[in-house]
N, C-alpha and C. Protein backbone atom coordinates (compact mmCIF):
# COMPACT_ATOMS: atom_id res chain seq x y z
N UNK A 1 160.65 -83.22 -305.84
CA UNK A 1 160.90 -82.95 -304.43
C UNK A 1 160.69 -84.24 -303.62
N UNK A 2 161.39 -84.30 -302.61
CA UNK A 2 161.41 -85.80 -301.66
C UNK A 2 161.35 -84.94 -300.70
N UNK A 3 160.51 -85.40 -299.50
CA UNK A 3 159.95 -85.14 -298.00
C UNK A 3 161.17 -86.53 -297.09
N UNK A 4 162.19 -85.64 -296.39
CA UNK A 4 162.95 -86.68 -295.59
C UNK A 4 163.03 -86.11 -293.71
N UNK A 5 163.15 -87.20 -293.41
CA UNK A 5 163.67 -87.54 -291.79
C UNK A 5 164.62 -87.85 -291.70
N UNK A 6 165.21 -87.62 -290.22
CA UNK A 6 166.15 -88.52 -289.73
C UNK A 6 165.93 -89.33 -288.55
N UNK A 7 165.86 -90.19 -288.27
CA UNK A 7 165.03 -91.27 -287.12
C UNK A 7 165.91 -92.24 -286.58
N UNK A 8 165.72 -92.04 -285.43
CA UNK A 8 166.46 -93.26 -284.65
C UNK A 8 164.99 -94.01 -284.47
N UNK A 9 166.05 -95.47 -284.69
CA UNK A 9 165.10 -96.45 -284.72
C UNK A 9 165.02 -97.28 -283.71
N UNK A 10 163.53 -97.71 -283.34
CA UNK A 10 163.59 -98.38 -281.73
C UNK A 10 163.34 -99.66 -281.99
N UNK A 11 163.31 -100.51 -280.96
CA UNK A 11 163.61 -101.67 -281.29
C UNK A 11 162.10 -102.52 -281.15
N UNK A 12 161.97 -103.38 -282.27
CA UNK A 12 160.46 -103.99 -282.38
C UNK A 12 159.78 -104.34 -281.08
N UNK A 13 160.37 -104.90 -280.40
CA UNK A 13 159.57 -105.74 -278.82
C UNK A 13 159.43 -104.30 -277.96
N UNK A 14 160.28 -103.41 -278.16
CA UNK A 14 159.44 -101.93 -277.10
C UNK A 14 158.47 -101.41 -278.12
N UNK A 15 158.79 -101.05 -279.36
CA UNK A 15 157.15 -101.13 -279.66
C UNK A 15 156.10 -101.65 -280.18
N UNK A 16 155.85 -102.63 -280.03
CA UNK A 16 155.01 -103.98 -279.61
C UNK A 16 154.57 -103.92 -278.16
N UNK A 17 155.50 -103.44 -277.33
CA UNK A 17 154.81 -103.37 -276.00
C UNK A 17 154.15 -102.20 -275.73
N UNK A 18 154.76 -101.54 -276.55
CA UNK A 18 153.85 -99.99 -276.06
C UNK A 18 152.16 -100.00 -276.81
N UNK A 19 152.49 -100.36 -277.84
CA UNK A 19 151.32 -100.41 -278.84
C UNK A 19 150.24 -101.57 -277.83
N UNK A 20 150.56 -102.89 -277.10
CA UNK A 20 149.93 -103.94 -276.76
C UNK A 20 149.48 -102.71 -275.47
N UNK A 21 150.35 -101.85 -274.90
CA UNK A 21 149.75 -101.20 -273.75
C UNK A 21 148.85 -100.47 -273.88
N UNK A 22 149.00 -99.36 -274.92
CA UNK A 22 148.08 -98.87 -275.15
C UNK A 22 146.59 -99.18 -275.84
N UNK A 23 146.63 -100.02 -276.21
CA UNK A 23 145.12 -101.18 -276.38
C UNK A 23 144.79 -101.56 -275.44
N UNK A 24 145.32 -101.94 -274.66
CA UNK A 24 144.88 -102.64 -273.30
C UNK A 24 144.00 -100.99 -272.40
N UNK A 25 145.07 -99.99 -272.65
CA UNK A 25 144.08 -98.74 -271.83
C UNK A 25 142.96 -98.51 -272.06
N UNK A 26 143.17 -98.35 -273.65
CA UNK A 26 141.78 -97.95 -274.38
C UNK A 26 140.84 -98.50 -274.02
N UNK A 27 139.46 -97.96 -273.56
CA UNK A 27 138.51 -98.92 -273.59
C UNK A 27 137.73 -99.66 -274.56
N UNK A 28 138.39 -98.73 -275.88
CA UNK A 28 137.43 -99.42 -277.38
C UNK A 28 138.67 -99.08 -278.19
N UNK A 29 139.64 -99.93 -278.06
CA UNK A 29 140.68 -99.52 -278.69
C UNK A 29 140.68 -99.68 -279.94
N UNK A 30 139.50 -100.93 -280.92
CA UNK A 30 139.18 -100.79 -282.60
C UNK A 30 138.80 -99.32 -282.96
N UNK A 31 138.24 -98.49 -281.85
CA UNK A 31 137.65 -97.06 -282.75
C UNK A 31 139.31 -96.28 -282.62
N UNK A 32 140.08 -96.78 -282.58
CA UNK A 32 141.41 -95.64 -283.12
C UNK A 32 142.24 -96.30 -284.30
N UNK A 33 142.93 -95.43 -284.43
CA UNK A 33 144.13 -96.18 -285.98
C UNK A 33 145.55 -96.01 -285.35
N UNK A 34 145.50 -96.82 -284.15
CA UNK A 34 146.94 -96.23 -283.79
C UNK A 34 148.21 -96.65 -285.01
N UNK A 35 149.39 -96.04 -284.45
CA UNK A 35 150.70 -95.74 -285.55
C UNK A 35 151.21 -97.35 -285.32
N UNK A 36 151.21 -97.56 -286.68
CA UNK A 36 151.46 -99.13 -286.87
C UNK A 36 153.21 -99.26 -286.34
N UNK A 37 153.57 -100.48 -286.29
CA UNK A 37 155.03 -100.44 -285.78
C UNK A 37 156.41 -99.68 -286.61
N UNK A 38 156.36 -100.18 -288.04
CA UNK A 38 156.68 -99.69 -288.82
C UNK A 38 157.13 -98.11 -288.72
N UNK A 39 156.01 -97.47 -288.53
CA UNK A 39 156.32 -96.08 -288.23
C UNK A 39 156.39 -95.32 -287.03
N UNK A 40 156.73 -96.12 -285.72
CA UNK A 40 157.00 -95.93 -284.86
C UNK A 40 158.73 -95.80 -284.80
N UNK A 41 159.11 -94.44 -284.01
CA UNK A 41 160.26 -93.72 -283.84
C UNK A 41 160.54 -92.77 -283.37
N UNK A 42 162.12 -92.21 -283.40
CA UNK A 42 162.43 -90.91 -282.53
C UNK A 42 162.94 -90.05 -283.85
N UNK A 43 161.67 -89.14 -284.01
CA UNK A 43 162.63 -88.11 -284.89
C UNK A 43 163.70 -87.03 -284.49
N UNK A 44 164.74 -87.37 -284.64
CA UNK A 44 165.61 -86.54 -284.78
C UNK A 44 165.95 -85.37 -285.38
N UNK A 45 165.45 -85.42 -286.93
CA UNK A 45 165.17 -84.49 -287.42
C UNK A 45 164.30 -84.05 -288.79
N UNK A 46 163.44 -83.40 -288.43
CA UNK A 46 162.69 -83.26 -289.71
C UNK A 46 163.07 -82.57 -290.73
N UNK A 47 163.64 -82.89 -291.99
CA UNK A 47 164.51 -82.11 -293.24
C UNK A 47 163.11 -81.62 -293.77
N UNK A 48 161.91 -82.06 -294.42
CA UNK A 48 160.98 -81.58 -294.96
C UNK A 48 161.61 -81.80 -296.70
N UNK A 49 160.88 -81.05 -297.29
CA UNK A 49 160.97 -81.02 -298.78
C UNK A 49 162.30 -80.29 -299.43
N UNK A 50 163.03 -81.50 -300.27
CA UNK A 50 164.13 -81.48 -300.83
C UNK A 50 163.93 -81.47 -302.26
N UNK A 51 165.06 -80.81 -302.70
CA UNK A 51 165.35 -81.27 -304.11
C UNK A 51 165.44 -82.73 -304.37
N UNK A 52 165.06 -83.58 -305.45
CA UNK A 52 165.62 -84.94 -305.65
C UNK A 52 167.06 -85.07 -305.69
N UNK A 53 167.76 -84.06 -306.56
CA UNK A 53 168.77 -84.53 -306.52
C UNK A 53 170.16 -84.08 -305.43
N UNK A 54 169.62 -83.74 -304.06
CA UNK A 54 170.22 -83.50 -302.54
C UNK A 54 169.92 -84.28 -302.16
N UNK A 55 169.48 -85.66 -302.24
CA UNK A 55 169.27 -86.86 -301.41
C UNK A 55 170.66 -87.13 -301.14
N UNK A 56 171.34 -87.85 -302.29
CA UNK A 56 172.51 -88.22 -302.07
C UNK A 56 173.39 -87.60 -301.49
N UNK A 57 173.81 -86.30 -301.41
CA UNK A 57 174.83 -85.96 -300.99
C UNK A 57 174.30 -85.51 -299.34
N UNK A 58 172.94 -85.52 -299.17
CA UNK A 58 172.66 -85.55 -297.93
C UNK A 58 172.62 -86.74 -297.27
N UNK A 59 172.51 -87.84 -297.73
CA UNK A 59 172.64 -88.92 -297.16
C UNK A 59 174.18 -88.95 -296.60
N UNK A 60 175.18 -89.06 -297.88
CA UNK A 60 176.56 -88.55 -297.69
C UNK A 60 176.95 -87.81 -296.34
N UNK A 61 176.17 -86.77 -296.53
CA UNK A 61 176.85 -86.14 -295.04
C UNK A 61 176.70 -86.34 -293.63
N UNK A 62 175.07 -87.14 -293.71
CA UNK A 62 175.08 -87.61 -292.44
C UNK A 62 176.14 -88.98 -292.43
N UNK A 63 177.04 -89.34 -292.78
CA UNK A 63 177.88 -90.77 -292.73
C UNK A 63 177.99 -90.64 -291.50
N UNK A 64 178.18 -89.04 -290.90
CA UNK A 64 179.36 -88.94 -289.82
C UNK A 64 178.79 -89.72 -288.23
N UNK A 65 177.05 -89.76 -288.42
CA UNK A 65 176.36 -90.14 -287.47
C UNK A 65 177.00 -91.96 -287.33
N UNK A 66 177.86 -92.42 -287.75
CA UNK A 66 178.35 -93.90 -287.52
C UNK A 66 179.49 -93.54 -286.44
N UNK A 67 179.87 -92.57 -285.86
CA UNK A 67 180.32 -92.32 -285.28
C UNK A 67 180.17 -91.97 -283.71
N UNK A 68 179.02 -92.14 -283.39
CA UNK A 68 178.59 -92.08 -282.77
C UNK A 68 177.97 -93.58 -281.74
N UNK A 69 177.87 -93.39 -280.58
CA UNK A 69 177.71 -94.34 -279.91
C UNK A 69 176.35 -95.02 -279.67
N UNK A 70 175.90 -95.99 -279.40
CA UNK A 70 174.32 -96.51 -279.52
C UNK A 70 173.72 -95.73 -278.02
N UNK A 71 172.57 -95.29 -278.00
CA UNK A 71 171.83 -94.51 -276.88
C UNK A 71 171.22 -95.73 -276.41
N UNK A 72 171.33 -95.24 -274.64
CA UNK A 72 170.66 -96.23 -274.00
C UNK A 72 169.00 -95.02 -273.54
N UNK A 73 168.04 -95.58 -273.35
CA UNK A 73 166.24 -94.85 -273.18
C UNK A 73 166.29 -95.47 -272.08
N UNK A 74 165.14 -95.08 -271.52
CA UNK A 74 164.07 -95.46 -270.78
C UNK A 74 163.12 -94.73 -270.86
N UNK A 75 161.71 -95.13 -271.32
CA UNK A 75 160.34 -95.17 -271.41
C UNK A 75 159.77 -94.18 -270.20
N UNK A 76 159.23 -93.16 -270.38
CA UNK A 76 159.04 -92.63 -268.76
C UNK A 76 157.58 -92.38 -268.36
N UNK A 77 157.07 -92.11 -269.74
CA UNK A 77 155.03 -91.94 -269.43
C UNK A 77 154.28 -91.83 -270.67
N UNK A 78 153.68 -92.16 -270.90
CA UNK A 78 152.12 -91.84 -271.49
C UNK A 78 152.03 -89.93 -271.38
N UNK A 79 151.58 -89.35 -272.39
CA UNK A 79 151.02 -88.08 -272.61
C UNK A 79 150.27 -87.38 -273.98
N UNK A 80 150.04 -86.01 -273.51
CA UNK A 80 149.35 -86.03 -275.05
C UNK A 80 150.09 -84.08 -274.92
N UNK A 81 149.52 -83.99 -276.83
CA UNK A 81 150.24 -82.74 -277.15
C UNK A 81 149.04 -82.43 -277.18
N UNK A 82 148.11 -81.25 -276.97
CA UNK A 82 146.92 -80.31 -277.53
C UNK A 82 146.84 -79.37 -278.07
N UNK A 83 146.01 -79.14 -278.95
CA UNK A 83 146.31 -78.12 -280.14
C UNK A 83 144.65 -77.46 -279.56
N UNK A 84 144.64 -76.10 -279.09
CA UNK A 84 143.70 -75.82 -278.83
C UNK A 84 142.64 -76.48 -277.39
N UNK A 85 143.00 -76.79 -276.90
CA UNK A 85 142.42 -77.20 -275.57
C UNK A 85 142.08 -78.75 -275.84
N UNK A 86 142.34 -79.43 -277.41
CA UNK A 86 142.13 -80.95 -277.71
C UNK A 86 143.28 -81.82 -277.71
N UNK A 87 143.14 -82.72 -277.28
CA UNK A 87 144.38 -83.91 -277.30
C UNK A 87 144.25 -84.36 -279.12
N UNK A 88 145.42 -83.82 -279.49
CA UNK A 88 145.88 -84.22 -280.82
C UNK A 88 147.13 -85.58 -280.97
N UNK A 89 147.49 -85.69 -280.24
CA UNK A 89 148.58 -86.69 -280.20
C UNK A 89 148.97 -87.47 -278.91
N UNK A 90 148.54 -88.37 -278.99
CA UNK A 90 149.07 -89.73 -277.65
C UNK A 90 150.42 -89.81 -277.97
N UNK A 91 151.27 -89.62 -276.92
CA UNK A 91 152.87 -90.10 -277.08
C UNK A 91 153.24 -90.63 -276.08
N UNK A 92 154.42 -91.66 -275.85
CA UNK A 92 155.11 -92.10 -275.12
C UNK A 92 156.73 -91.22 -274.67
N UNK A 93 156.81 -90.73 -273.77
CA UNK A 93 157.80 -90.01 -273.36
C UNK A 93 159.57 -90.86 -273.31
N UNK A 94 160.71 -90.21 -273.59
CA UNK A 94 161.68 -91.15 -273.84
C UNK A 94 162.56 -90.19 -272.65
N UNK A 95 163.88 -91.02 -272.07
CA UNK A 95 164.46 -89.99 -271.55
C UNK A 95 165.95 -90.98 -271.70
N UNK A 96 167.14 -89.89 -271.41
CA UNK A 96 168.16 -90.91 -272.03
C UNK A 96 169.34 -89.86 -271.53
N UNK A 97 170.65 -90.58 -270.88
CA UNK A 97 171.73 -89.69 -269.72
C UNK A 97 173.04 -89.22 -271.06
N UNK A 98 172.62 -90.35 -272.11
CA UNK A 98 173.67 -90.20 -273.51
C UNK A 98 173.32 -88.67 -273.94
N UNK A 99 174.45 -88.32 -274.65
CA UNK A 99 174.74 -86.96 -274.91
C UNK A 99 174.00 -87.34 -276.42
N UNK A 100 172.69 -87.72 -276.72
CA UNK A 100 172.12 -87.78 -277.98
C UNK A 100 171.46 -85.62 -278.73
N UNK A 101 171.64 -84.64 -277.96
CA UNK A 101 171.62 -83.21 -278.13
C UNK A 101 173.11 -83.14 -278.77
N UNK A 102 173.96 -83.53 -278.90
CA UNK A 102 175.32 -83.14 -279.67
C UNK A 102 174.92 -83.81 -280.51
N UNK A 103 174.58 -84.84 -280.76
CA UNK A 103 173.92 -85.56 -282.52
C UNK A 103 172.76 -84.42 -282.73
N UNK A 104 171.79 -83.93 -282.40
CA UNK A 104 170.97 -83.46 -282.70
C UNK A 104 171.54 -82.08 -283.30
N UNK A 105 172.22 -81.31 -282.93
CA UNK A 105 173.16 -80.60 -282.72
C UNK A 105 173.61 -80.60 -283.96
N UNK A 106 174.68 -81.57 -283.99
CA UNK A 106 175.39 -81.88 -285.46
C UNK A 106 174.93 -81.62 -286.85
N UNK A 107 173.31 -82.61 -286.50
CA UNK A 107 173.01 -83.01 -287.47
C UNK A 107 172.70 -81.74 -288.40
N UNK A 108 172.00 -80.97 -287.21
CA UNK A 108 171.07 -79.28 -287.44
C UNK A 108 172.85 -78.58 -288.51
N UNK A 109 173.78 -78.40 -287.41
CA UNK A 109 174.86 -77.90 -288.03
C UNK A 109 175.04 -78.46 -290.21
N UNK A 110 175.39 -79.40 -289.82
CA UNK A 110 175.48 -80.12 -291.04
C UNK A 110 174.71 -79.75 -291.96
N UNK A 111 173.15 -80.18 -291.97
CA UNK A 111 172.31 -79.78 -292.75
C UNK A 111 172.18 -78.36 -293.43
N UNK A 112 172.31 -77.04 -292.63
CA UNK A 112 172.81 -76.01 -293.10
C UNK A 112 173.05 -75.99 -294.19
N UNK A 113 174.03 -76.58 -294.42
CA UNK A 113 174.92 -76.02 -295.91
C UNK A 113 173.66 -76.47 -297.45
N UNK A 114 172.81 -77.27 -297.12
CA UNK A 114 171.46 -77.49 -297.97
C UNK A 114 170.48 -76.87 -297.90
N UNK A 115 170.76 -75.45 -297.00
CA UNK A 115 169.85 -74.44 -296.58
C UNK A 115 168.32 -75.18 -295.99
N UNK A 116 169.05 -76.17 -295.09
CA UNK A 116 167.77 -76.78 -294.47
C UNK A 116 167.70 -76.02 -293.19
N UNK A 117 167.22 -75.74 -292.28
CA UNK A 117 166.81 -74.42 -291.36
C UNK A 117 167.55 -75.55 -290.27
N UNK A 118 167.95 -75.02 -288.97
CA UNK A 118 167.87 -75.87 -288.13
C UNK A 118 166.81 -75.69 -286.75
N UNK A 119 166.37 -76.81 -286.26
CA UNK A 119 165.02 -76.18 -285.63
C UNK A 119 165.29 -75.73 -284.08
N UNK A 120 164.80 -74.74 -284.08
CA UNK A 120 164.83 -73.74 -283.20
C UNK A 120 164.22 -74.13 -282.00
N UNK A 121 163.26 -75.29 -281.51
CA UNK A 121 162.85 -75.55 -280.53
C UNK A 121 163.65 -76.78 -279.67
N UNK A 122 163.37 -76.50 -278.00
CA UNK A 122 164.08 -77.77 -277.73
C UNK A 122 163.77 -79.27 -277.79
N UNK A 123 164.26 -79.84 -278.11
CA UNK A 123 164.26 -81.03 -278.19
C UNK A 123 162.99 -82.02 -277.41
N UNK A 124 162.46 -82.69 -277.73
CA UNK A 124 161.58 -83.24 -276.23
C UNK A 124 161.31 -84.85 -277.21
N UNK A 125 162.27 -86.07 -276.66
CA UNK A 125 162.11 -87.18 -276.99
C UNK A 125 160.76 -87.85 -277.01
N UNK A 126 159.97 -88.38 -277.80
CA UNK A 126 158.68 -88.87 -277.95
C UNK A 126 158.45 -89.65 -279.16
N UNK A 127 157.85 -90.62 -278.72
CA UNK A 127 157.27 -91.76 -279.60
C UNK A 127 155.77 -91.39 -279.60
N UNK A 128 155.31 -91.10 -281.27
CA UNK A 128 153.84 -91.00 -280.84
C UNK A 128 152.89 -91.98 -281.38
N UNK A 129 152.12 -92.31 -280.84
CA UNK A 129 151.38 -93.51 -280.13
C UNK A 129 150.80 -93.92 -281.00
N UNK A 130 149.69 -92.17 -280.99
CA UNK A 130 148.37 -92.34 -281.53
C UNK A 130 147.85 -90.62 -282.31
N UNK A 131 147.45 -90.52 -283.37
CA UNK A 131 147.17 -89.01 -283.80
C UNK A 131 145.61 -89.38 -283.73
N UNK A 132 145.16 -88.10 -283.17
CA UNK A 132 143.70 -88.35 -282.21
C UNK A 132 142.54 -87.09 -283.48
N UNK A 133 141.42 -87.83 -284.06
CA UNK A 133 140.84 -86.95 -284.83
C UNK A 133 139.64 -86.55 -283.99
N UNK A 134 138.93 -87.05 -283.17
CA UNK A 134 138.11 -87.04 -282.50
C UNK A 134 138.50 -86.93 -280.73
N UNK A 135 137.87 -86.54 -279.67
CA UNK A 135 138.38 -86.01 -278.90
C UNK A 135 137.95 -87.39 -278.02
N UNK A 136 138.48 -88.33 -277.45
CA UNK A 136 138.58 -89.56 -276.80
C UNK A 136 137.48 -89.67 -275.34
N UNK A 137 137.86 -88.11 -274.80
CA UNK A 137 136.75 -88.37 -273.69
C UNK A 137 138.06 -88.48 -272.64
N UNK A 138 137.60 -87.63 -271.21
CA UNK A 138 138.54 -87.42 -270.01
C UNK A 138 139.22 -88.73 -269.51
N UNK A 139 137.91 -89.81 -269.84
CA UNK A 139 138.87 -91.41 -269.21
C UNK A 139 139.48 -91.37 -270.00
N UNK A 140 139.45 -91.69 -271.18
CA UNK A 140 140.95 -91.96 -271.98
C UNK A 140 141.83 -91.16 -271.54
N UNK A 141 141.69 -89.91 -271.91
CA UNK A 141 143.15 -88.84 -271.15
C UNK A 141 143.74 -89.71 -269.76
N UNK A 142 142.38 -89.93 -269.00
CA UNK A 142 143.32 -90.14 -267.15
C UNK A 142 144.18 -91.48 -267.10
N UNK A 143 143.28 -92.11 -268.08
CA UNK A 143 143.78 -93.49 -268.28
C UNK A 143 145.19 -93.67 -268.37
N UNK A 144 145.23 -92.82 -269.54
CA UNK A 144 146.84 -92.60 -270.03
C UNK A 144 147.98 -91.69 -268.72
N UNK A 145 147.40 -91.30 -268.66
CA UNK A 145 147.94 -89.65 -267.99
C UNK A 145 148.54 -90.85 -266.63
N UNK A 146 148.07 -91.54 -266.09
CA UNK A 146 147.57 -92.23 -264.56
C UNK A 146 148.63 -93.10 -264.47
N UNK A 147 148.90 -93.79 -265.60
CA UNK A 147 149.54 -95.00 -265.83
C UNK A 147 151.16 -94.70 -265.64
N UNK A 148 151.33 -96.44 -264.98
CA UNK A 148 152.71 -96.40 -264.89
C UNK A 148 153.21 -97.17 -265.21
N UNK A 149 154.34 -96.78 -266.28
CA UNK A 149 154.84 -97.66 -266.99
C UNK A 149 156.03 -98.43 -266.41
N UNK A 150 156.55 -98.62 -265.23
CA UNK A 150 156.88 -99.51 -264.71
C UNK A 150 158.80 -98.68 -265.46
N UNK A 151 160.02 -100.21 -265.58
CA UNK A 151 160.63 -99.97 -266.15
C UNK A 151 161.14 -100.60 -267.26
N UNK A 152 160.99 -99.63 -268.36
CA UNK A 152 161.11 -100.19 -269.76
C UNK A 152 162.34 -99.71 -270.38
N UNK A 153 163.67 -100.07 -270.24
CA UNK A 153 164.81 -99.60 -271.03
C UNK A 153 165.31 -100.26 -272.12
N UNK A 154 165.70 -99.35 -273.46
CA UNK A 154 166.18 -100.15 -274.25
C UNK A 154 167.49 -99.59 -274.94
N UNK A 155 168.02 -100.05 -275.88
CA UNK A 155 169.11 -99.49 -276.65
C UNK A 155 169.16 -99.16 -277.86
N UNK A 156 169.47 -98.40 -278.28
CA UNK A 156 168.80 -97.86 -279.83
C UNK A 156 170.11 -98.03 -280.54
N UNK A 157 170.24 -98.89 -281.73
CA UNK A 157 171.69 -99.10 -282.43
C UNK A 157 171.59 -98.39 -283.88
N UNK A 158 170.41 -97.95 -284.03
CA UNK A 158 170.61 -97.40 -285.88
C UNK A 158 170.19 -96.64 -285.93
N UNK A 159 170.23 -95.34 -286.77
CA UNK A 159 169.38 -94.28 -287.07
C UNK A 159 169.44 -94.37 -288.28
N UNK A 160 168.50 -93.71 -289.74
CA UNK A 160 167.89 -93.96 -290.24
C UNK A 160 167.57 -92.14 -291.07
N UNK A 161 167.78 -92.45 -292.13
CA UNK A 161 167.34 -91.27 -293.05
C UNK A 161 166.01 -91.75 -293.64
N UNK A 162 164.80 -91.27 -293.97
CA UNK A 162 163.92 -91.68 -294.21
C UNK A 162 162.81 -90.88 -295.05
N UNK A 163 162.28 -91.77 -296.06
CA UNK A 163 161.26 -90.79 -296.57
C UNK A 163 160.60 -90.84 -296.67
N UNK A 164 159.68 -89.69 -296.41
CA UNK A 164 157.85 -90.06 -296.33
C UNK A 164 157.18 -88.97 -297.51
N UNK A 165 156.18 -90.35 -298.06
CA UNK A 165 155.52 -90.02 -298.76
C UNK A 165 153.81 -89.76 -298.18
N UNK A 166 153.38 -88.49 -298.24
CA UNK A 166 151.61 -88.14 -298.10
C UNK A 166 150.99 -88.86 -299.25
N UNK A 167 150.09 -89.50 -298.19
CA UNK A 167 148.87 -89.97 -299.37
C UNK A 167 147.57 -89.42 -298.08
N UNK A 168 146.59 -89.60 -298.84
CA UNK A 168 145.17 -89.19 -298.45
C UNK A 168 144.93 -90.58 -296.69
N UNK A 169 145.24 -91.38 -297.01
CA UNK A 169 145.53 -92.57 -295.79
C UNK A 169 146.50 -91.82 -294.96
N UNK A 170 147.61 -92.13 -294.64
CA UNK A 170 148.95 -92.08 -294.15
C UNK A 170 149.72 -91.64 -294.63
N UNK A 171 151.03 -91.65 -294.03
CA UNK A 171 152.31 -91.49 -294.61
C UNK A 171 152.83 -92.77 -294.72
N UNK A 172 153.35 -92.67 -296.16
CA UNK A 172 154.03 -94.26 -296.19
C UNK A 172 155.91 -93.92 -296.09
N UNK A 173 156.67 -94.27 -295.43
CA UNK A 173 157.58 -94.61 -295.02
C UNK A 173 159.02 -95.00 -295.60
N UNK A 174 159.81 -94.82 -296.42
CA UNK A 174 160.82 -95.79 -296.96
C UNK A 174 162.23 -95.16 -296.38
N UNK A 175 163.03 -96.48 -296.13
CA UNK A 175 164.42 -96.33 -295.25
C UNK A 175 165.01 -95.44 -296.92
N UNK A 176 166.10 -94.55 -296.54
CA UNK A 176 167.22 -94.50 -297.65
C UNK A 176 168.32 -95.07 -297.33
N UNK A 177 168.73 -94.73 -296.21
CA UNK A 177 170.10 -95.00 -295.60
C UNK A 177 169.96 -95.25 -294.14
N UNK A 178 170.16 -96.77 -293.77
CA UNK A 178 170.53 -96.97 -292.27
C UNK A 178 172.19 -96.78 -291.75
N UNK A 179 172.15 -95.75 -290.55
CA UNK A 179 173.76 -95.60 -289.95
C UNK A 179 173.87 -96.77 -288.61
N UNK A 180 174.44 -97.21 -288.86
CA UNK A 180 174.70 -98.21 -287.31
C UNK A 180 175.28 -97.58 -286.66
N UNK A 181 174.90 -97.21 -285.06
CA UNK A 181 175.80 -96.94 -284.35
C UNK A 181 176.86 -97.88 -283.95
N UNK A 182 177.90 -97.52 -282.96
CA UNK A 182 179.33 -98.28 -282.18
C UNK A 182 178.40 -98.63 -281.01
């Protein structure tokens, strides 16, 4: 079985800046493990656990995503997801006027036929930051929450099939197939 994504990929200097920002908030920013650059991204879509041998022809079918045009972002805030009244996840909010929900769309359609589910919730663009094991304390939240990120736009040219492997550390990461957008 292979564990895959589909990820649009952002471009190194926005996250480098987000990552340099969010250190700078923190007030003890060595006590976190924020998400190294590497694995910083927009999932598009989470496939989960495959057969090995549906890689290929799933790679195959997403070709059609080269068809598609490069998305322009802009960066809009700092937030967190809570699981139970705790901040579990620092994210950076994305927002974007490109019709990137008809790729999302597609992709869900497509996948189908590999009896991969398509996901039922809406969409909500996010880069996440930081996965939080310990509960940071209200300044960190306001810190984040407060901040303004000014304006940060960028252009996203590739998306990215991807697979992640669990280990007891992290998830380690490997491209299968990069699509360039037009």
């Amino acid at each position: 079985m292979v564990r895959l994504f589909v990820a649009l990929n952002i471009p190194s200097d926005i996250k480098e800046y987000l990552l340099n920002t969010c250190r700078h908030l923190a007030v003890h920013p060595d006590k976190f493990r924020w998400e190294t650059p590497d694995k910083i991204h927009l999932t598009l879509k989470f496939i989960g656990e495959v057969e090995d041998n549906l890689v290929d022809s799933i790679k195959t079918e997403l070709d059609f995503i080269k068809n598609y045009h490069s998305f322009n972002f802009s960066v809009s805030k700092f937030d967190f997801f809570f699981r139970n009244g705790e901040p579990k996840i620092l994210w950076a909010g994305l927002k974007t006027d490109d019709p990137i929900d008809n790729l999302i769309e597609e992709i869900n359609r497509r996948l189908e036929k590999f009896s991969i589910p398509a996901e039922r919730r809406k969409f909500k663009p996010h880069l996440t930051m930081l996965r939080i094991k310990i509960h940071p304390g209200e300044k960190f939240i306001q810190a984040f929450k407060n901040y303004e990120l000014g304006k940060l736009n960028f252009t996203a040219k590739n998306i990215s099939l991807i697979r992640s492997r669990l280990s007891t550390a992290s998830a380690k990461y490997s491209e299968i197939k990069k699509y360039k957008l037009k």
